[in-house]
Protein backbone atom coordinates (compact mmCIF):
# COMPACT_ATOMS: atom_id res chain seq x y z
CA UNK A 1 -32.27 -24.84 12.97
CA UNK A 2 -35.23 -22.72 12.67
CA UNK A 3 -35.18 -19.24 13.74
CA UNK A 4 -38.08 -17.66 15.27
CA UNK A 5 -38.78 -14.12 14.45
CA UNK A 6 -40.18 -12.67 17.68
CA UNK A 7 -41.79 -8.95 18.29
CA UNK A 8 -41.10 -6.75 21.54
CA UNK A 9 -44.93 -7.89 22.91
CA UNK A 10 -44.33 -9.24 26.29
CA UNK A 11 -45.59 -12.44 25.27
CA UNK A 12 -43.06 -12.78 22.75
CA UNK A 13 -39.98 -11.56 25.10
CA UNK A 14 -41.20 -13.81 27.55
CA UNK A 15 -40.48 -16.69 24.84
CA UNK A 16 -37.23 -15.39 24.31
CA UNK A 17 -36.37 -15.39 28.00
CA UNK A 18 -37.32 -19.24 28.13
CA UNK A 19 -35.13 -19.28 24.93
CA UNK A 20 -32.15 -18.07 26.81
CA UNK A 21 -32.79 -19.95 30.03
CA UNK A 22 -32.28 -23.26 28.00
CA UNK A 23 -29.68 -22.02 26.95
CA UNK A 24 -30.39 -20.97 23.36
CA UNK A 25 -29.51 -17.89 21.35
CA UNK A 26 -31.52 -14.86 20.92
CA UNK A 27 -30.40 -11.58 19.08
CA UNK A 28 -32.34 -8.81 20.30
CA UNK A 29 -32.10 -4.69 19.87
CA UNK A 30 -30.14 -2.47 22.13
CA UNK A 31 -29.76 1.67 21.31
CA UNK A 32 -26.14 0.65 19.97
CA UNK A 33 -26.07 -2.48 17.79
CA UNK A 34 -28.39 -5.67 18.10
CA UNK A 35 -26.74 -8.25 20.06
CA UNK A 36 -26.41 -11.81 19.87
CA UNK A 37 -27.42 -12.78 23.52
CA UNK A 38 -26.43 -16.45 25.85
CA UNK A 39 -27.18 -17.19 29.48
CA UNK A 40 -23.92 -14.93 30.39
CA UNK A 41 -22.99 -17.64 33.38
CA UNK A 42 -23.77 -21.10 31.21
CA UNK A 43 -20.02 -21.52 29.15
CA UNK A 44 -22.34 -24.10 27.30
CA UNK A 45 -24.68 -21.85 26.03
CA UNK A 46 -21.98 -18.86 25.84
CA UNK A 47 -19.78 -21.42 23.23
CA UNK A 48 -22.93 -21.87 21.21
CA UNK A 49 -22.47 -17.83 20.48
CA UNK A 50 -19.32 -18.08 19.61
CA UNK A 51 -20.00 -20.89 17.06
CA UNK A 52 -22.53 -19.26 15.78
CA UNK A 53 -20.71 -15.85 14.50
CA UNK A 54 -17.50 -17.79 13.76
CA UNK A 55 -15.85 -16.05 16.15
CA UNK A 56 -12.53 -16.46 17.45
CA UNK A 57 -12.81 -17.72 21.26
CA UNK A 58 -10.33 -15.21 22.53
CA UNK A 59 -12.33 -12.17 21.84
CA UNK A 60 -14.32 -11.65 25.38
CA UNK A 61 -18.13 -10.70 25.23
CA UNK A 62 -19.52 -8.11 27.10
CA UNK A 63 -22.12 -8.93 29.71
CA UNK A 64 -25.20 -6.86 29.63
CA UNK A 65 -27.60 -6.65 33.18
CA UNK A 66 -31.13 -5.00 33.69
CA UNK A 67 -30.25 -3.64 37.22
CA UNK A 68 -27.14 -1.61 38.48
CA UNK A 69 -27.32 -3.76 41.63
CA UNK A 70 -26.95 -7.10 39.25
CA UNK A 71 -23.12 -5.83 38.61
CA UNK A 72 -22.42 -7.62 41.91
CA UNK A 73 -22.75 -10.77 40.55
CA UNK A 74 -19.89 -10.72 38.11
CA UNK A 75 -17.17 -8.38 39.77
CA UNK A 76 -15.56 -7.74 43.40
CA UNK A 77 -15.17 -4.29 42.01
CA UNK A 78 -17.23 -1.03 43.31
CA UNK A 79 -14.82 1.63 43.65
CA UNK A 80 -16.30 5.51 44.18
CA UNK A 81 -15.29 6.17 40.16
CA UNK A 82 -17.28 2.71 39.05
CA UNK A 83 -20.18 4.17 41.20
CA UNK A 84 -20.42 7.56 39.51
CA UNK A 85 -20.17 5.98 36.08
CA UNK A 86 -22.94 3.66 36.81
CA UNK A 87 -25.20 7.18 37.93
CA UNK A 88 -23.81 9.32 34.91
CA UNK A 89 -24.15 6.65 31.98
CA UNK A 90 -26.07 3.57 32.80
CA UNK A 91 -28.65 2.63 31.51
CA UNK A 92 -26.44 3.30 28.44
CA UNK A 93 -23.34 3.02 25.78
CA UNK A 94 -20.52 2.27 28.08
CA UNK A 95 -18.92 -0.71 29.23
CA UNK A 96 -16.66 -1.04 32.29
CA UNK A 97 -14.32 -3.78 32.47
CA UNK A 98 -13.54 -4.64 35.87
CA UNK A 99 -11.74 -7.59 37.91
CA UNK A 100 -14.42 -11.06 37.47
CA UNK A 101 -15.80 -13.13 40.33
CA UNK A 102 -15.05 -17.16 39.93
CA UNK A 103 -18.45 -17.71 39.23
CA UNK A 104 -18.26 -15.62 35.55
CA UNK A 105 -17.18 -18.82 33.10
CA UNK A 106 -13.44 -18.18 30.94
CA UNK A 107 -15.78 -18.73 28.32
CA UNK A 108 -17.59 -15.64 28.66
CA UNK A 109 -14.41 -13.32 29.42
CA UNK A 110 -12.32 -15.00 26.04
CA UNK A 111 -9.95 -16.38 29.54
CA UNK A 112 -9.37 -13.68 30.77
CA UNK A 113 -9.58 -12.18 34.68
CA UNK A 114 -11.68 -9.57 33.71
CA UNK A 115 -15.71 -8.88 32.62
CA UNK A 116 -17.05 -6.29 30.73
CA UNK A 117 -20.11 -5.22 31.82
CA UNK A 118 -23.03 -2.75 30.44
CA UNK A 119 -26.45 -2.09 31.67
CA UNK A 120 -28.60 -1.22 27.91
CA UNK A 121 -31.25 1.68 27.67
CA UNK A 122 -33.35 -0.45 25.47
CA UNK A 123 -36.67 -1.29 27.20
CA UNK A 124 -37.03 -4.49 25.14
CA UNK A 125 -33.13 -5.35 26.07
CA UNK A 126 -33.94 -4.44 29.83
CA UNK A 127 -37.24 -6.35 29.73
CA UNK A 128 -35.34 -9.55 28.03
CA UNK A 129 -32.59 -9.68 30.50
CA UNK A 130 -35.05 -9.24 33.70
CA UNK A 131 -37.25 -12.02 32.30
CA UNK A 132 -34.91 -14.42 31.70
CA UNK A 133 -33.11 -13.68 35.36
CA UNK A 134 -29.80 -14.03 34.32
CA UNK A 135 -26.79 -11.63 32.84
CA UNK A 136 -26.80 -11.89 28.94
CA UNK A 137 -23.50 -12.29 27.17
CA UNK A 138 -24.17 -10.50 23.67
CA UNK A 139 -21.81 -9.86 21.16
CA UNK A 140 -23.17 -8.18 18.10
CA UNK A 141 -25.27 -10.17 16.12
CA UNK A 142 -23.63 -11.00 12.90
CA UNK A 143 -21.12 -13.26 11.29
CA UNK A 144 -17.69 -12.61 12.80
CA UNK A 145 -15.87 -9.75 10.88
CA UNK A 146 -18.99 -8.70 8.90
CA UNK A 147 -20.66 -5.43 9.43
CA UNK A 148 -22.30 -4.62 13.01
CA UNK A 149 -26.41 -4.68 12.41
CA UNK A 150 -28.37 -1.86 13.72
CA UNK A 151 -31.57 -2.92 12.12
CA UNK A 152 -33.40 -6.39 12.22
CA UNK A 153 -33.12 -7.26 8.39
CA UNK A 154 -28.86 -7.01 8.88
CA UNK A 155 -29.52 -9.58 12.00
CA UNK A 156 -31.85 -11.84 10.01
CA UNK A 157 -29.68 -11.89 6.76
CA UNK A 158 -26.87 -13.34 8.84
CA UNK A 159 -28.00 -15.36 11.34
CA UNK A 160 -31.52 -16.83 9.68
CA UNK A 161 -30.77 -20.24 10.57
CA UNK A 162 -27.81 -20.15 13.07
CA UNK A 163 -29.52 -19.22 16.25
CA UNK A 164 -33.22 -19.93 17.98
CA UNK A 165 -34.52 -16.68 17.86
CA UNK A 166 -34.83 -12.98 16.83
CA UNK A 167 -36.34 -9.76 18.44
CA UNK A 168 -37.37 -7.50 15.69
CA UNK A 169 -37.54 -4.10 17.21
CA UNK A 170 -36.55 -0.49 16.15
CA UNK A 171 -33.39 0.38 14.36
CA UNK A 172 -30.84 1.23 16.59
CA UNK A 173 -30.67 4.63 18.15
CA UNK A 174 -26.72 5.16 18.50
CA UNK A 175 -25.59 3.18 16.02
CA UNK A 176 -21.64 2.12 16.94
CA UNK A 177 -21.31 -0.39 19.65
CA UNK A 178 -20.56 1.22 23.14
CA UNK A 179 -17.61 2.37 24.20
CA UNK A 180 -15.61 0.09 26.40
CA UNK A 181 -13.42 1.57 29.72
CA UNK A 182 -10.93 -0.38 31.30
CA UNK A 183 -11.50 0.60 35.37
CA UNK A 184 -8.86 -2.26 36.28
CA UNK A 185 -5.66 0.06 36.88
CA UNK A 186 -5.43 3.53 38.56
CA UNK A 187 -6.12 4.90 35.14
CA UNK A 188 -8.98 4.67 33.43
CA UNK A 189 -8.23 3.27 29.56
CA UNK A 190 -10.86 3.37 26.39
CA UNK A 191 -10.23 0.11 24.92
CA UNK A 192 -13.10 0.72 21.81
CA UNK A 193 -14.06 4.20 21.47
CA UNK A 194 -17.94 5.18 21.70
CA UNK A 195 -20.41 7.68 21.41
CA UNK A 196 -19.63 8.51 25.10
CA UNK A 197 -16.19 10.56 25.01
CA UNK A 198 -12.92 10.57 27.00
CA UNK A 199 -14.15 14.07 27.71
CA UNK A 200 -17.36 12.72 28.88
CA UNK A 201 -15.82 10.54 31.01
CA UNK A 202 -13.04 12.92 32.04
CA UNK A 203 -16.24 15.54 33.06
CA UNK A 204 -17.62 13.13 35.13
CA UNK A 205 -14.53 11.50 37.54
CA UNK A 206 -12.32 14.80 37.26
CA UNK A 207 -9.40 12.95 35.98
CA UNK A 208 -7.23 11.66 32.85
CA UNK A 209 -8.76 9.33 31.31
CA UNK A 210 -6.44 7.65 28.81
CA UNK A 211 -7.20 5.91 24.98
CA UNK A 212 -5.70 2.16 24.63
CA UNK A 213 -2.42 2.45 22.66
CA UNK A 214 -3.64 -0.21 19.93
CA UNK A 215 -6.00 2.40 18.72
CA UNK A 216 -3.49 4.87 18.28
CA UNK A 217 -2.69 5.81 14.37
CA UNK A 218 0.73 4.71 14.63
CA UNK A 219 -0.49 1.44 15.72
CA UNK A 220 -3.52 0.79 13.92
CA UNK A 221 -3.68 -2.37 11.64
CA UNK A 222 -0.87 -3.99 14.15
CA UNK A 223 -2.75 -6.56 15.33
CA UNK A 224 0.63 -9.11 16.32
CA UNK A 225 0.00 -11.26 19.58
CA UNK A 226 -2.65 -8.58 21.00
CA UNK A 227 -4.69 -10.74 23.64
CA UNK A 228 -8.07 -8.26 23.11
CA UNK A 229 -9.98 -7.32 26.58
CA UNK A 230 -12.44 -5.96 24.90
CA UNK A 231 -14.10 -6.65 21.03
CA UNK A 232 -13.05 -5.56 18.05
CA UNK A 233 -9.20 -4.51 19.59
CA UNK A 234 -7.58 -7.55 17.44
CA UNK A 235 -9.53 -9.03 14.63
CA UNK A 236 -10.58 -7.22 10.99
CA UNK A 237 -13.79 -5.95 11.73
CA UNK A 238 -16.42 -4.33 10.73
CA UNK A 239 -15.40 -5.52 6.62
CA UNK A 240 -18.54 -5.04 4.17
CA UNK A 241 -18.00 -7.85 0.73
CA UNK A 242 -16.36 -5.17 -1.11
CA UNK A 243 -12.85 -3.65 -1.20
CA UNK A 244 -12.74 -0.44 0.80
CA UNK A 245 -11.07 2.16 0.53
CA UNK A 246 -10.52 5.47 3.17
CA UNK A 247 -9.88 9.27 1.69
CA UNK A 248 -7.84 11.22 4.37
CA UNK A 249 -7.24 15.04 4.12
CA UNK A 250 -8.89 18.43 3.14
CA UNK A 251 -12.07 18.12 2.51
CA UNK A 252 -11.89 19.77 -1.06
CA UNK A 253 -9.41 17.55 -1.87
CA UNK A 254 -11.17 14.08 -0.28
CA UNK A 255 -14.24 14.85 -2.50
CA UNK A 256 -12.12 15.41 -6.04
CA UNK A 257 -9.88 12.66 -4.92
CA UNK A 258 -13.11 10.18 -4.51
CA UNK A 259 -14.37 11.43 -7.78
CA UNK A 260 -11.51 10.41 -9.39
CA UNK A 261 -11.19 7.26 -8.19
CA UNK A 262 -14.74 6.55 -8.91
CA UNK A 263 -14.82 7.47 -12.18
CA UNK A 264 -11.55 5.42 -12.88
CA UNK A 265 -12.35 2.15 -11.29
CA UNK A 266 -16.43 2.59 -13.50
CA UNK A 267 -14.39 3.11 -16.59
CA UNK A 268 -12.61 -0.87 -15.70
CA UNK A 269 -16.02 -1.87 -14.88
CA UNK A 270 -16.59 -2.00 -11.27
CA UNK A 271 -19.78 -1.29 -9.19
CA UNK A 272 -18.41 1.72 -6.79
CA UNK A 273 -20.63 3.11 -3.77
CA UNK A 274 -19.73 6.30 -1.68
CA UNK A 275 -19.50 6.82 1.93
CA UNK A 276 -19.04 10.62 2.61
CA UNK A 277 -20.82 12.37 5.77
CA UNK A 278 -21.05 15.61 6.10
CA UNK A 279 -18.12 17.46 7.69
CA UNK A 280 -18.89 17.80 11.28
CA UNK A 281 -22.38 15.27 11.75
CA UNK A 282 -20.59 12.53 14.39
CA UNK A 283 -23.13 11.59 15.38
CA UNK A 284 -25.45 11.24 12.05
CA UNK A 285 -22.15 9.10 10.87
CA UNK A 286 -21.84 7.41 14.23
CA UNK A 287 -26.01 5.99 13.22
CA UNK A 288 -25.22 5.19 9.42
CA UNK A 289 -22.31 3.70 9.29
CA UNK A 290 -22.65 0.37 9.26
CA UNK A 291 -26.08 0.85 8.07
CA UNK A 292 -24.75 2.29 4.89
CA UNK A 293 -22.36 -0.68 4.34
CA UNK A 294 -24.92 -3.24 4.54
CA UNK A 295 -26.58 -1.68 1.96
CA UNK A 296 -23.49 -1.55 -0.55
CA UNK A 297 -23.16 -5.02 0.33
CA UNK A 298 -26.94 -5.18 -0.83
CA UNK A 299 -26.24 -3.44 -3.87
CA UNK A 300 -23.46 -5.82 -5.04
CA UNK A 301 -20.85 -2.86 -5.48
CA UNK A 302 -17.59 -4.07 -6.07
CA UNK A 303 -15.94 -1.10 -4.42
CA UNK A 304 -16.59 1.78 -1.67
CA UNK A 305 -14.83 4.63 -1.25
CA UNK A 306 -15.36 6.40 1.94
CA UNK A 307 -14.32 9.89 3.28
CA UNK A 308 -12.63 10.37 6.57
CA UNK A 309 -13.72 12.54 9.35
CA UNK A 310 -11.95 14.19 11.32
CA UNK A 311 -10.68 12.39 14.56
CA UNK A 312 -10.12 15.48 16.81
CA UNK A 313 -13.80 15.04 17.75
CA UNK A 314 -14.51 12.19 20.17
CA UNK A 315 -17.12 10.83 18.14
CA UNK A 316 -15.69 10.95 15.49
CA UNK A 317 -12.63 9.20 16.62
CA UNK A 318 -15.04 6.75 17.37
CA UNK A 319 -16.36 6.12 14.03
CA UNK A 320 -12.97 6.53 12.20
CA UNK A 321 -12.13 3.37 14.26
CA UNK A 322 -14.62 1.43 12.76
CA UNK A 323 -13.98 2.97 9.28
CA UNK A 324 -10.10 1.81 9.20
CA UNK A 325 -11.06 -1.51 10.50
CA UNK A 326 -13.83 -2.01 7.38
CA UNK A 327 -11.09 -1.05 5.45
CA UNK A 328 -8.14 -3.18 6.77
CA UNK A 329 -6.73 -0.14 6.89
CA UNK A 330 -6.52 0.83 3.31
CA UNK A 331 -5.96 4.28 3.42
CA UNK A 332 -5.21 7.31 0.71
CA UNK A 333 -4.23 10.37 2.27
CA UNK A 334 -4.61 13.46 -0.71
């Protein structure tokens, strides 16, 4: 297959629409990760996405509209608290999963009852999804377990070849996928945390809003017979080629500790990169992350060695998620 490399001209998102309403593939920008986008509605086209990242076919994808109003045609659901999320954070990095109408296919929702659902705020996402009339399933837009691509290069490198087209548009804004709220009980549960907070949240509906126990510490790297209603809950994630490892403690003691370890493992002969943000820049980490591991995977190193941050910040919580997952949970605590 070849893979067209398309701009954000409206002549070239209009091609990318027709893409889609065929029922092709087309990986295009949003302000968290690029995503990898199928008719949302055609399980035909939605299986070709799933095929194409190697993904397993129990991990749902998360529907993205153009138009608040379009969220009636995948869920029943429009309670008073779903309402004042849509006018607080859409268009934007959350995703609501809420009960499915029969018309959404099993396909799309990994078999499940449920759908998550997201409106972007990226024009050319917004502009792609209201030309080709139809909700866009879009996963992120790389091989199955590999790094999440924020820029157009980490989308071309893995899918060149897999899919019909890509949208080559800014680097991504945010950085981290969005974070992903289950609205299906009387509580409201993060599934994947985001750059929008439980606090956020909390600030807006005036109540508890509660963090999925799988991403608790005492049950990370459990994965057992998890069914996932929402990505990234089950499967290693995230993983760049080389081993990983994660630094936990004071931050004196992280930096010595990685110095160490880097100097030991160069002395045997390996390639080691470092990941270590400053102390309190979330969100600067929340934006680099998985650009930074592309680019160790670009430079071959054999090793990277990466600093925690603290998780008592909701954005950092966020990123720490993805960090454990890249490192299969390998973690040294000093």
């Amino acid at each position: 297959m070849k893979t067209r490399i398309l701009s954000t001209t409206e002549n070239d998102i209009a091609e990318a629409a027709g893409i889609i309403q065929q029922g092709g593939l087309v990986a295009f920008p949003t302000e968290t990760v690029y995503g990898l986008g199928a008719d949302a509605l055609n399980a035909e086209a939605v299986a070709k996405v799933y095929e194409a990242k190697g993904r397993p076919s129990d991990n749902p994808m998360i529907v993205h509209i153009a138009r608040a109003s379009d969220i009636g045609q995948l869920t029943p659901m429009l309670s008073e608290d779903i309402v004042n999320l849509i006018d607080n954070f859409w268009p934007g990095p959350l995703t609501m999963v809420l009960k499915k109408k029969a018309g959404v296919p099993d396909r799309t929702t990994g078999g499940l009852d449920t759908v998550a659902v997201r409106m972007p705020d990226s024009e050319a996402a917004l502009e792609l999804i209201r030309e080709a009339d139809c909700p866009i399933a879009a996963p992120s837009a790389n091989i199955s377990g590999r790094p999440s691509p924020t820029r157009a290069g980490d989308v071309i490198a893995d899918m060149n070849g897999r899919i019909d087209a890509v949208i080559q548009g800014d680097d991504c804004r945010v950085g981290i996928e969005s974070t992903v709220l289950d609205m299906t009980g009387d509580t409201p549960v993060i599934l994947r945390p985001g750059i929008i907070t439980a606090e956020d949240i909390e600030a807006v509906l005036k109540k508890e809003v509660k963090y999925d126990e799988a991403l608790l510490k005492d049950k990370q790297g459990e994965d057992g017979d998890i069914r996932p209603k929402a990505p990234g809950m089950k499967y290693k994630h995230y993983a760049p080629k080389a081993d990983m490892v994660v630094i936990e403690g004071q931050r004196d003691k992280v930096k010595a500790e990685i110095e160490r370890l880097k100097g030991l493992n160069e002395r045997l002969g390996s390639k080691v990169g470092v990941i270590l943000f400053e102390e309190k820049a979330f969100v600067e980490a929340a934006h680099d992350f998985f650009a930074k591991l592309r680019d160790l995977d670009n430079e071959e190193v054999d090793l990277i060695l990466a600093g925690a941050l603290s998780d008592f910040d909701g954005v950092g919580f966020a990123v720490m998620n993805r960090m454990l997952k890249s490192a299969g949970y390998n973690i040294v605590k000093v």
